[in-house]
PDB file of N, CA and C in Angstrom:
ATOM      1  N   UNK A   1     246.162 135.598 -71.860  1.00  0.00           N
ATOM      2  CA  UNK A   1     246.443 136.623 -72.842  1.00  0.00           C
ATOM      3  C   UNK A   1     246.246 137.978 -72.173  1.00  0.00           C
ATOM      4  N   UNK A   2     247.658 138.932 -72.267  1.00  0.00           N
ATOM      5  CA  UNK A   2     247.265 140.209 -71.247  1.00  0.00           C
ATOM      6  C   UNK A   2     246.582 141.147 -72.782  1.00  0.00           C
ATOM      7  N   UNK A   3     245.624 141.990 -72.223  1.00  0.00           N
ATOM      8  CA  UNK A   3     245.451 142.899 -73.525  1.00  0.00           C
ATOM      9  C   UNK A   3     246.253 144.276 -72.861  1.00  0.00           C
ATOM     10  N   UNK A   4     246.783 144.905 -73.685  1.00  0.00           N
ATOM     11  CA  UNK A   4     247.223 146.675 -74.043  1.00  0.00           C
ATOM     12  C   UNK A   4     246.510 147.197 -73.601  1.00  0.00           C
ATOM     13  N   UNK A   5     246.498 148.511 -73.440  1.00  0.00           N
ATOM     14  CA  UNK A   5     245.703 149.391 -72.750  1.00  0.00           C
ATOM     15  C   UNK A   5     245.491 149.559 -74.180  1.00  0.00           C
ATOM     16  N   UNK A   6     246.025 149.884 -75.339  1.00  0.00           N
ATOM     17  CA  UNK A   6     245.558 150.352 -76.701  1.00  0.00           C
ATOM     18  C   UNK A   6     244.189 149.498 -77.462  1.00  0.00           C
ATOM     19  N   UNK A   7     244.747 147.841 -76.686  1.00  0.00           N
ATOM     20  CA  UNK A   7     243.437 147.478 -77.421  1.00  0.00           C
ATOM     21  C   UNK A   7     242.217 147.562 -76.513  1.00  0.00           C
ATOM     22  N   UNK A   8     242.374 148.207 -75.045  1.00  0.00           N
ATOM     23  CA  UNK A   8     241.529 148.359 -74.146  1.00  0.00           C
ATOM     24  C   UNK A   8     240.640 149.350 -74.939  1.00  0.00           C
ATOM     25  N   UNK A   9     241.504 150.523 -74.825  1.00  0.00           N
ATOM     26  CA  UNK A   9     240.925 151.829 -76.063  1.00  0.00           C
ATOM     27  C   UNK A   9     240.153 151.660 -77.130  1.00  0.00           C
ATOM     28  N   UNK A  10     240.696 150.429 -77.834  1.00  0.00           N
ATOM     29  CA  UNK A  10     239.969 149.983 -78.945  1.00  0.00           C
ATOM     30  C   UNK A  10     238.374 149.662 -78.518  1.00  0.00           C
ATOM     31  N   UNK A  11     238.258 148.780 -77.917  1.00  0.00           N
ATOM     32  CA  UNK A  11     237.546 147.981 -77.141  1.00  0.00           C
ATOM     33  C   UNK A  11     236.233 149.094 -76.590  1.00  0.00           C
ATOM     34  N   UNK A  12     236.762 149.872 -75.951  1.00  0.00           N
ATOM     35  CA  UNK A  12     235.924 151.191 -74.811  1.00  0.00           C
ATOM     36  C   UNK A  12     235.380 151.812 -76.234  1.00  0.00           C
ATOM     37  N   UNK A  13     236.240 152.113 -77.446  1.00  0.00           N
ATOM     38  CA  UNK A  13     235.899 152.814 -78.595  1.00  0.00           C
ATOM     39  C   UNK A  13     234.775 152.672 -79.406  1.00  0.00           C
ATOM     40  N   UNK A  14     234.662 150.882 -79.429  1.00  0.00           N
ATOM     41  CA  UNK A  14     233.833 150.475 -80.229  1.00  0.00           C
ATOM     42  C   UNK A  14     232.081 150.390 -79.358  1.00  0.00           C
ATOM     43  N   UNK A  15     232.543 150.345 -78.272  1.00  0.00           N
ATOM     44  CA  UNK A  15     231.167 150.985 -77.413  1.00  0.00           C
ATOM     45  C   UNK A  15     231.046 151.812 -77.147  1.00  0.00           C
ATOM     46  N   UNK A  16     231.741 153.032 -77.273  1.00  0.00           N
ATOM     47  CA  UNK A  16     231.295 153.919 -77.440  1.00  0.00           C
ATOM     48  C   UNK A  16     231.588 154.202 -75.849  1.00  0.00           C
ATOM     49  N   UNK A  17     232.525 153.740 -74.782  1.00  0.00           N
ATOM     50  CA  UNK A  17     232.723 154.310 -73.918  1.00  0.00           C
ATOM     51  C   UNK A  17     233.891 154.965 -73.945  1.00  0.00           C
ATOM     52  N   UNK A  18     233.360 156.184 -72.738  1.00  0.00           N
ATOM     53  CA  UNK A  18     234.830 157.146 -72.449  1.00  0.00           C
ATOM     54  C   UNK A  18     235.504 156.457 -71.108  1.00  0.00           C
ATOM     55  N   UNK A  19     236.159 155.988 -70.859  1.00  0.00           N
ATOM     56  CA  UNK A  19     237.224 155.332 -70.061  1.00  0.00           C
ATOM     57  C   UNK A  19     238.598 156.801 -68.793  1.00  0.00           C
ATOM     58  N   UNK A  20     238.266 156.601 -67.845  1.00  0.00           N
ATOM     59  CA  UNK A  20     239.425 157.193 -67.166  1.00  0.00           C
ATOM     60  C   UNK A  20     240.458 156.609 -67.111  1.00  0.00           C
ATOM     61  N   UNK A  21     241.975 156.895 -67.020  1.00  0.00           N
ATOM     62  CA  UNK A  21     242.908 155.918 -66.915  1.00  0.00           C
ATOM     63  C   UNK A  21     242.666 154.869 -65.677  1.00  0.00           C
ATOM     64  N   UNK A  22     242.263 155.103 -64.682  1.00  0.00           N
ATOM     65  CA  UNK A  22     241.832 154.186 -63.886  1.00  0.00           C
ATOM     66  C   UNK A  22     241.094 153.067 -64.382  1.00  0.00           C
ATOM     67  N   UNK A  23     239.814 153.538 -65.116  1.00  0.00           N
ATOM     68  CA  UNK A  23     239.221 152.532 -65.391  1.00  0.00           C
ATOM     69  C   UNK A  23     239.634 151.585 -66.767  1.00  0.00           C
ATOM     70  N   UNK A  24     240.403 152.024 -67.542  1.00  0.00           N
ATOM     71  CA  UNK A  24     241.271 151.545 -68.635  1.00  0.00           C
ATOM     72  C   UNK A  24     242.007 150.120 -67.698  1.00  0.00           C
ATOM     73  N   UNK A  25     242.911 150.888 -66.570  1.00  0.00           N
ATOM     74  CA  UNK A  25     243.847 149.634 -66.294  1.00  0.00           C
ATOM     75  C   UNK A  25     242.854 148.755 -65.538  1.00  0.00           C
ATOM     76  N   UNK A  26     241.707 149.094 -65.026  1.00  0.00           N
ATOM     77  CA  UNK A  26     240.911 148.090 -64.277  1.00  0.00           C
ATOM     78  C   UNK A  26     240.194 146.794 -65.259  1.00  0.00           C
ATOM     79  N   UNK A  27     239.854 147.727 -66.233  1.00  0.00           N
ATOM     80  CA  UNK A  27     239.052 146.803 -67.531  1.00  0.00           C
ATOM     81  C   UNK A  27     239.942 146.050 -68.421  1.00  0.00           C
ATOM     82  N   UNK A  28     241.489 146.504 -68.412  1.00  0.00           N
ATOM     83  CA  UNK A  28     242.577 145.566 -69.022  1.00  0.00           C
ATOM     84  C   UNK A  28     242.663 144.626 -67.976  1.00  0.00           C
ATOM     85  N   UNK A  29     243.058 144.913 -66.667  1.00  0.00           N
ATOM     86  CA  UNK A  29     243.011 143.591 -66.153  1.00  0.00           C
ATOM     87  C   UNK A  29     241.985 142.358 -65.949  1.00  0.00           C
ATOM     88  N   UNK A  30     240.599 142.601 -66.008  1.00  0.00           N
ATOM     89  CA  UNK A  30     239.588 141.776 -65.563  1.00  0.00           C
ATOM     90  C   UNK A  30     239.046 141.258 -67.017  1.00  0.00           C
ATOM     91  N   UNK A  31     239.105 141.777 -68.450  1.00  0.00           N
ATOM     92  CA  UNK A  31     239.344 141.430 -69.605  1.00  0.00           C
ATOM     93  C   UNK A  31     240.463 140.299 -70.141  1.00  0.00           C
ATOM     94  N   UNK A  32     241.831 140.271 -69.359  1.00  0.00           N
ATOM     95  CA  UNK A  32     242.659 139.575 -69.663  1.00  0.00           C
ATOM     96  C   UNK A  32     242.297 138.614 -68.978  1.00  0.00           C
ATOM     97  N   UNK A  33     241.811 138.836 -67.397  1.00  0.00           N
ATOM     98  CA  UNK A  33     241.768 137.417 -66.873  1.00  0.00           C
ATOM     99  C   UNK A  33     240.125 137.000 -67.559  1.00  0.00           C
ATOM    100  N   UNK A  34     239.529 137.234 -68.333  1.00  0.00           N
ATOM    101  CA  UNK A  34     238.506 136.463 -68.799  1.00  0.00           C
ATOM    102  C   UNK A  34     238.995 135.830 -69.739  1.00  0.00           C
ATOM    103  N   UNK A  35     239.695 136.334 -70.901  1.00  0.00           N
ATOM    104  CA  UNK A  35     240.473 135.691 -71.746  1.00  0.00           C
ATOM    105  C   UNK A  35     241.080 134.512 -71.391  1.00  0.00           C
ATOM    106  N   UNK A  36     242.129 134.942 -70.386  1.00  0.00           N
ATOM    107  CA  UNK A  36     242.943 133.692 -69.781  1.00  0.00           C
ATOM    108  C   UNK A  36     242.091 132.447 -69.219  1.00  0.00           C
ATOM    109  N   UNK A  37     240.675 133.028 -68.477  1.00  0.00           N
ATOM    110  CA  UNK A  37     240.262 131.774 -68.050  1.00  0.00           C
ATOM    111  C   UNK A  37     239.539 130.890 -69.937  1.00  0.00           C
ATOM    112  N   UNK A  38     238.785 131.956 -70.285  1.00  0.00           N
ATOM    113  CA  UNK A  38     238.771 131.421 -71.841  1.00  0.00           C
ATOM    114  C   UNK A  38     239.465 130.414 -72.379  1.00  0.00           C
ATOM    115  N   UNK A  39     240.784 130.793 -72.196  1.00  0.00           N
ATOM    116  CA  UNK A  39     242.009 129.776 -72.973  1.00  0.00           C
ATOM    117  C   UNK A  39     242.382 128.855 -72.326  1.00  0.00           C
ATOM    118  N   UNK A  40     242.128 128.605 -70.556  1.00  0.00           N
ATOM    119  CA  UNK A  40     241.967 127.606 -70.347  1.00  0.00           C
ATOM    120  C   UNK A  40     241.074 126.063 -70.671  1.00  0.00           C
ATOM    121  N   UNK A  41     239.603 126.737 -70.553  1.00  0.00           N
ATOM    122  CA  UNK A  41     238.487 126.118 -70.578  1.00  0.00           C
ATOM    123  C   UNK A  41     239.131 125.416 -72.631  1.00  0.00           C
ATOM    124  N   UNK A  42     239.776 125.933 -73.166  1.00  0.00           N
ATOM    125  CA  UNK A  42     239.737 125.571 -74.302  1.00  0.00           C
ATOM    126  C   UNK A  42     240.918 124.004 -74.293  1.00  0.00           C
ATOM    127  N   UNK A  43     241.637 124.240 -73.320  1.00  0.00           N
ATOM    128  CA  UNK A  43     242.625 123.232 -73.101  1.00  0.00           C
ATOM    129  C   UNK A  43     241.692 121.998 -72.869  1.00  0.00           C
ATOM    130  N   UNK A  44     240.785 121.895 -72.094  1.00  0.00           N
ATOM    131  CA  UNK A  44     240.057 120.887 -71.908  1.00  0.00           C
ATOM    132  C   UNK A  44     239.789 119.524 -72.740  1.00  0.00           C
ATOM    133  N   UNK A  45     239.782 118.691 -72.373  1.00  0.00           N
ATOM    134  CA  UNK A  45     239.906 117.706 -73.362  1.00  0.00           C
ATOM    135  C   UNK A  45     237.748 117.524 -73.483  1.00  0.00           C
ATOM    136  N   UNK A  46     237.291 117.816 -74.330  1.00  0.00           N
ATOM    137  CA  UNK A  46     235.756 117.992 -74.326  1.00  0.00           C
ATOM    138  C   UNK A  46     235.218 116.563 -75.564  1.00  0.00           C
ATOM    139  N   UNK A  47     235.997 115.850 -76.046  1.00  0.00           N
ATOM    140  CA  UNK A  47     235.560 115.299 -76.739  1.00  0.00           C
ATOM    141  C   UNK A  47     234.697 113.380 -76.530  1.00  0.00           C
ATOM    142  N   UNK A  48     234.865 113.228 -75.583  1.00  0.00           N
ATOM    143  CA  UNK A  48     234.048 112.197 -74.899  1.00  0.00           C
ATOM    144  C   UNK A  48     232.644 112.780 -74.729  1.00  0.00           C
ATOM    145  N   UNK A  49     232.147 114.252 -74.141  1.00  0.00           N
ATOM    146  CA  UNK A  49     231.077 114.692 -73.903  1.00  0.00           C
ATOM    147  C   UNK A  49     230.303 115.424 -75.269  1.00  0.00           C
ATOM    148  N   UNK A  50     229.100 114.301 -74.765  1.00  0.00           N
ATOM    149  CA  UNK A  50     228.451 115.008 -76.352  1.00  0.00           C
ATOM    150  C   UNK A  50     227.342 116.228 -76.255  1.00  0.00           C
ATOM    151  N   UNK A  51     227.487 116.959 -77.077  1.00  0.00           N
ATOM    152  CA  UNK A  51     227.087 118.066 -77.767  1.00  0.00           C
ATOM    153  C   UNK A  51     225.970 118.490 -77.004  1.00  0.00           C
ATOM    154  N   UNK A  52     225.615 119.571 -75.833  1.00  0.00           N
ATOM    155  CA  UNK A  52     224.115 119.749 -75.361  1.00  0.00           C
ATOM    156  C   UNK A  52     224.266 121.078 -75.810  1.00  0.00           C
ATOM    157  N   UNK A  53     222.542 121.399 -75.773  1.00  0.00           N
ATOM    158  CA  UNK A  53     222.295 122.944 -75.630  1.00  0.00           C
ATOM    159  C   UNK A  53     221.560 123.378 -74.143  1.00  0.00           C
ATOM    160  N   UNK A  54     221.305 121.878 -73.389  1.00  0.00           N
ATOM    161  CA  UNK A  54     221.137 122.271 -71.844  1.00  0.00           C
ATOM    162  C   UNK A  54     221.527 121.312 -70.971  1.00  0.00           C
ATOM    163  N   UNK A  55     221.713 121.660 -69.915  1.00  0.00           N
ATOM    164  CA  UNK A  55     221.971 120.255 -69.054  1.00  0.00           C
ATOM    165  C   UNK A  55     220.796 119.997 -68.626  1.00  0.00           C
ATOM    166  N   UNK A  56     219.604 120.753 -68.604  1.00  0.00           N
ATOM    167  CA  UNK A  56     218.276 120.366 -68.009  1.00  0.00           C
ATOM    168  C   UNK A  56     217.976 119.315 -68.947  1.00  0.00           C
ATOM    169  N   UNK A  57     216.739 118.277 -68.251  1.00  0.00           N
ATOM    170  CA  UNK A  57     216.041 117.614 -69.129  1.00  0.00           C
ATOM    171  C   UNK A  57     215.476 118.320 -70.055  1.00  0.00           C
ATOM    172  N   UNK A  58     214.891 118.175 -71.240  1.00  0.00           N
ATOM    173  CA  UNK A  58     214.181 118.435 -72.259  1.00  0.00           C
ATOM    174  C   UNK A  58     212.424 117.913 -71.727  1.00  0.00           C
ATOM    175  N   UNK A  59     211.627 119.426 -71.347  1.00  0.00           N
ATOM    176  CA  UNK A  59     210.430 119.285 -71.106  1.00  0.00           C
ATOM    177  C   UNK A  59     209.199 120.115 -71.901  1.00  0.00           C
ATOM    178  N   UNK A  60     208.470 119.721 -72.253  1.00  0.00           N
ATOM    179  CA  UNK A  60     207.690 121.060 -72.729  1.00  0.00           C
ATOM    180  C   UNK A  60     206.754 121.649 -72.120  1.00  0.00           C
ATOM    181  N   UNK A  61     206.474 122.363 -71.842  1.00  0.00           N
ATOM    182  CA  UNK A  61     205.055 123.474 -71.146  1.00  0.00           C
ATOM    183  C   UNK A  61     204.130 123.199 -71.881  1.00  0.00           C
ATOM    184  N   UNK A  62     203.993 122.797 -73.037  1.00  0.00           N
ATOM    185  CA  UNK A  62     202.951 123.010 -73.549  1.00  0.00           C
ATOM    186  C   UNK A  62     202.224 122.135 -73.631  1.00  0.00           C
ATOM    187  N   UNK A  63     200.986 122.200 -74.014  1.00  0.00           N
ATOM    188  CA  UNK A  63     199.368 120.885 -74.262  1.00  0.00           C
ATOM    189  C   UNK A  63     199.947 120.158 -75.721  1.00  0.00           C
ATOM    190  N   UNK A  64     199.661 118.960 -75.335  1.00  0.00           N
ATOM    191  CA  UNK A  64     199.534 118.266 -77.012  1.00  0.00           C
ATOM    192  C   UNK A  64     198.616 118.434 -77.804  1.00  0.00           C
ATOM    193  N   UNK A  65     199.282 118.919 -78.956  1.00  0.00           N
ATOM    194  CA  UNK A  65     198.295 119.087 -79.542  1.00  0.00           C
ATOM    195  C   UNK A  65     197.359 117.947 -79.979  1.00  0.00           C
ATOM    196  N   UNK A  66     196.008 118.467 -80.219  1.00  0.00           N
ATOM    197  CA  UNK A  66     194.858 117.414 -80.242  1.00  0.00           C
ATOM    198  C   UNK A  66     193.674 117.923 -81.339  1.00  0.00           C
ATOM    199  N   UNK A  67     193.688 117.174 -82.571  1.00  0.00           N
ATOM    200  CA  UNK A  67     192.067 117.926 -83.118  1.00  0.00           C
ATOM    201  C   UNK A  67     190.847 117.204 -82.309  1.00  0.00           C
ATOM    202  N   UNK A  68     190.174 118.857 -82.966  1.00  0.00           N
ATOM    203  CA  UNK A  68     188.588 118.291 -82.317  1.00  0.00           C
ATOM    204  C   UNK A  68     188.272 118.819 -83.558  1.00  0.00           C
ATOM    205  N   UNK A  69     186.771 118.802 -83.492  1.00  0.00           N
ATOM    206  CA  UNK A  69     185.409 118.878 -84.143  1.00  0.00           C
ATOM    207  C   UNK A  69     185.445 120.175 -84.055  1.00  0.00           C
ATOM    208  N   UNK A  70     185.631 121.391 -85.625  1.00  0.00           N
ATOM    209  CA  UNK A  70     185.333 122.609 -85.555  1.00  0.00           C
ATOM    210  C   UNK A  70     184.255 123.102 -85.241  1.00  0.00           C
ATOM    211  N   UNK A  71     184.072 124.460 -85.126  1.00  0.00           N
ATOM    212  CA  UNK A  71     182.505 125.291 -85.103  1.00  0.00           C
ATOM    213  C   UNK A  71     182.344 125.574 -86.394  1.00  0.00           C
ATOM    214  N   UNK A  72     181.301 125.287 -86.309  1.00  0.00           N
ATOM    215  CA  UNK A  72     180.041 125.898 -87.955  1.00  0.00           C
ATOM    216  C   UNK A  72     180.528 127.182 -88.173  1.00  0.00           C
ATOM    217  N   UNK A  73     180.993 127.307 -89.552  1.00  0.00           N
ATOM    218  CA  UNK A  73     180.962 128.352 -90.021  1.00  0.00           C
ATOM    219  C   UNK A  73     179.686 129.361 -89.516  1.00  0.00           C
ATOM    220  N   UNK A  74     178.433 129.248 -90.413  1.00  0.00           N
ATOM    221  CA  UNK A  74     177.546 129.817 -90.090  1.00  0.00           C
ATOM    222  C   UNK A  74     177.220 129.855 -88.474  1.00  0.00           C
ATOM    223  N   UNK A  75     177.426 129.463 -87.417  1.00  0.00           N
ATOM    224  CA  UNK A  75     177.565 129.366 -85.836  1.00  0.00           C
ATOM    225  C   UNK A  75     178.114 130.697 -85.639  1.00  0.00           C
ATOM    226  N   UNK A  76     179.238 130.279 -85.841  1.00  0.00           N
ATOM    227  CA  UNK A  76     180.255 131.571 -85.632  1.00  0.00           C
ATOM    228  C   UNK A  76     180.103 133.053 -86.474  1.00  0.00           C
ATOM    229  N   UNK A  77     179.156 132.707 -87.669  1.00  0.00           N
ATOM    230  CA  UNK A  77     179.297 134.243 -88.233  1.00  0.00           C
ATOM    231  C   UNK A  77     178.106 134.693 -87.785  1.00  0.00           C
ATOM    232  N   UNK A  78     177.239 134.283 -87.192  1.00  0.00           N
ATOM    233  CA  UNK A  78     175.727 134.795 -86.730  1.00  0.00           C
ATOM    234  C   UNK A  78     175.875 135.414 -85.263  1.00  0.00           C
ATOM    235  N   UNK A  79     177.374 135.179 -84.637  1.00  0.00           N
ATOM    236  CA  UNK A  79     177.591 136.445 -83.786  1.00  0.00           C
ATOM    237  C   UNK A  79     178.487 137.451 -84.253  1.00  0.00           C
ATOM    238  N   UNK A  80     178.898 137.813 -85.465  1.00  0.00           N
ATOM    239  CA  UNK A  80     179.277 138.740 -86.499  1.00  0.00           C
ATOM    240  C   UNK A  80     178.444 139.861 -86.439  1.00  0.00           C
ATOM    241  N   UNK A  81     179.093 141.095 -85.722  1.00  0.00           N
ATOM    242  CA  UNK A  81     178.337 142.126 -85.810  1.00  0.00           C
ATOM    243  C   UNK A  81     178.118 142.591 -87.539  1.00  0.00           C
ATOM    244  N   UNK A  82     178.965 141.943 -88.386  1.00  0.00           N
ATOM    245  CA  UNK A  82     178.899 142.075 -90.257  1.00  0.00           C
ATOM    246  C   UNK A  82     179.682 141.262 -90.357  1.00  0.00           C
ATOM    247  N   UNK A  83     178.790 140.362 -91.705  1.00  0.00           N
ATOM    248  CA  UNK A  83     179.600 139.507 -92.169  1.00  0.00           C
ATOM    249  C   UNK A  83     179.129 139.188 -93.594  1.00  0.00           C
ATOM    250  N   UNK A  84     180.210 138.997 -94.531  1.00  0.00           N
ATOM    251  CA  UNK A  84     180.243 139.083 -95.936  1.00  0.00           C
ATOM    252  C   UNK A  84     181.092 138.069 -96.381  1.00  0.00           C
ATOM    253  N   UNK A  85     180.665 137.549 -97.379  1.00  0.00           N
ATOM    254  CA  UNK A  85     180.761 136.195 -98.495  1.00  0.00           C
ATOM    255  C   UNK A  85     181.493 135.248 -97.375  1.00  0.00           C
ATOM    256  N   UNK A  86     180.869 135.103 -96.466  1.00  0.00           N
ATOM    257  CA  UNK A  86     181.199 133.702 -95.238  1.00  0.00           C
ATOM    258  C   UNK A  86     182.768 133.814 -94.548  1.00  0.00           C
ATOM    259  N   UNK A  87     182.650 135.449 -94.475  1.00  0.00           N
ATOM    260  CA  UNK A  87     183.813 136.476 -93.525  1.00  0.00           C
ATOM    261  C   UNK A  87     183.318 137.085 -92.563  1.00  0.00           C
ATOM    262  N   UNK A  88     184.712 137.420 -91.945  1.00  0.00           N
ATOM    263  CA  UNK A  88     183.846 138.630 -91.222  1.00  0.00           C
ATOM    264  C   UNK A  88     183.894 140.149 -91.816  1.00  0.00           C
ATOM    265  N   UNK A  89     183.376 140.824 -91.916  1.00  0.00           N
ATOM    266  CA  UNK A  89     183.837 142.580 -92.094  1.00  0.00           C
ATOM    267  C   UNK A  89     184.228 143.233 -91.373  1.00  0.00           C
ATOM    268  N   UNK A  90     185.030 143.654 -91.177  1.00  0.00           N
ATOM    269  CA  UNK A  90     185.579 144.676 -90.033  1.00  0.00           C
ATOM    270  C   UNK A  90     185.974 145.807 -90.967  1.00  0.00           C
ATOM    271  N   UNK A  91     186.029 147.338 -89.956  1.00  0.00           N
ATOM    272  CA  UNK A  91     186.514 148.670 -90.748  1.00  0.00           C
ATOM    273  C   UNK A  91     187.331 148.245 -91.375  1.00  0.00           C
ATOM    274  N   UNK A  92     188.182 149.158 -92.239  1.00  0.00           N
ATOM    275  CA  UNK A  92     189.122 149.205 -92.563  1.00  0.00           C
ATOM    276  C   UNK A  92     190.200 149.980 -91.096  1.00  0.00           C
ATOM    277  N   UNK A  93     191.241 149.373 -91.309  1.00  0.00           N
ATOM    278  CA  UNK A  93     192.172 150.243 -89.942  1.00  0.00           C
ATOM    279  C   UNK A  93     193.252 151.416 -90.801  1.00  0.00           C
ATOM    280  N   UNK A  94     193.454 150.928 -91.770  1.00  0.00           N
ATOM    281  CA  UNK A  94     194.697 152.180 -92.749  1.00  0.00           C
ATOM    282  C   UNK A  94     194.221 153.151 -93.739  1.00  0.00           C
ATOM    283  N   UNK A  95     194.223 154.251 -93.891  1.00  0.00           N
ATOM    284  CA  UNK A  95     194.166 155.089 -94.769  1.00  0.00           C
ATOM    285  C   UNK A  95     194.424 154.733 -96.069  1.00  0.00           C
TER     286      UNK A  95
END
C-alpha cells in the first residue's frame, strides 16, 4: 500500500510534526514499505499455530508463596514509638 504525501501530512499532523519536503517523501516511502511488509505477514496462512503471548517458556521470578506463623500483635506494637487501640499512630501527613 503506497501512502500520499497528503496522508503523510496527515500523519506528521497528528504528531504534531513539521516535516520538510524531503522528509515527507522519505517517511512516505519507509511507511509504505511497513505497510506493505504488514500486508504481507497478513497473507500468511497462521492458523495451525496456536495463540502465544511469548515464545519464551513461561517462568516466574518469584518465591512461592508460603504461610508461616505471624508476629504477636503486641510483639510488634511494643516497638511502636505510639500506639493506640492495637495500631500504630503516626502524625497526621495532610492538612
Amino acid at each position: 500500500m503506497k501512502l500520499t504525501l497528503a496522508e503523510v501530512e496527515h500523519i506528521a499532523g497528528l504528531a504534531r510534526l513539521e516535516l520538510s519536503q524531503e522528509e515527507k517523501e522519505r517517511y512516505r516511502q519507509q511507511l509504505s514499505d511497513v505497510l506493505e511488509y504488514a500486508a504481507r505477514l497478513q497473507e500468511l496462512d497462521t492458523s495451525l499455530i496456536p495463540p502465544t503471548a511469548s515464545v519464551l517458556p513461561v517462568r516466574s521470578v518469584l518465591r512461592p508463596d508460603e504461610s508461616h506463623q505471624s508476629l504477636e500483635r503486641e510483639k510488634i506494637l511494643r516497638n511502636a514509638p505510639q500506639a493506640e487501640e492495637n495500631q500504630f499512630r503516626v502524625p497526621p501527613v495532610l492538612e
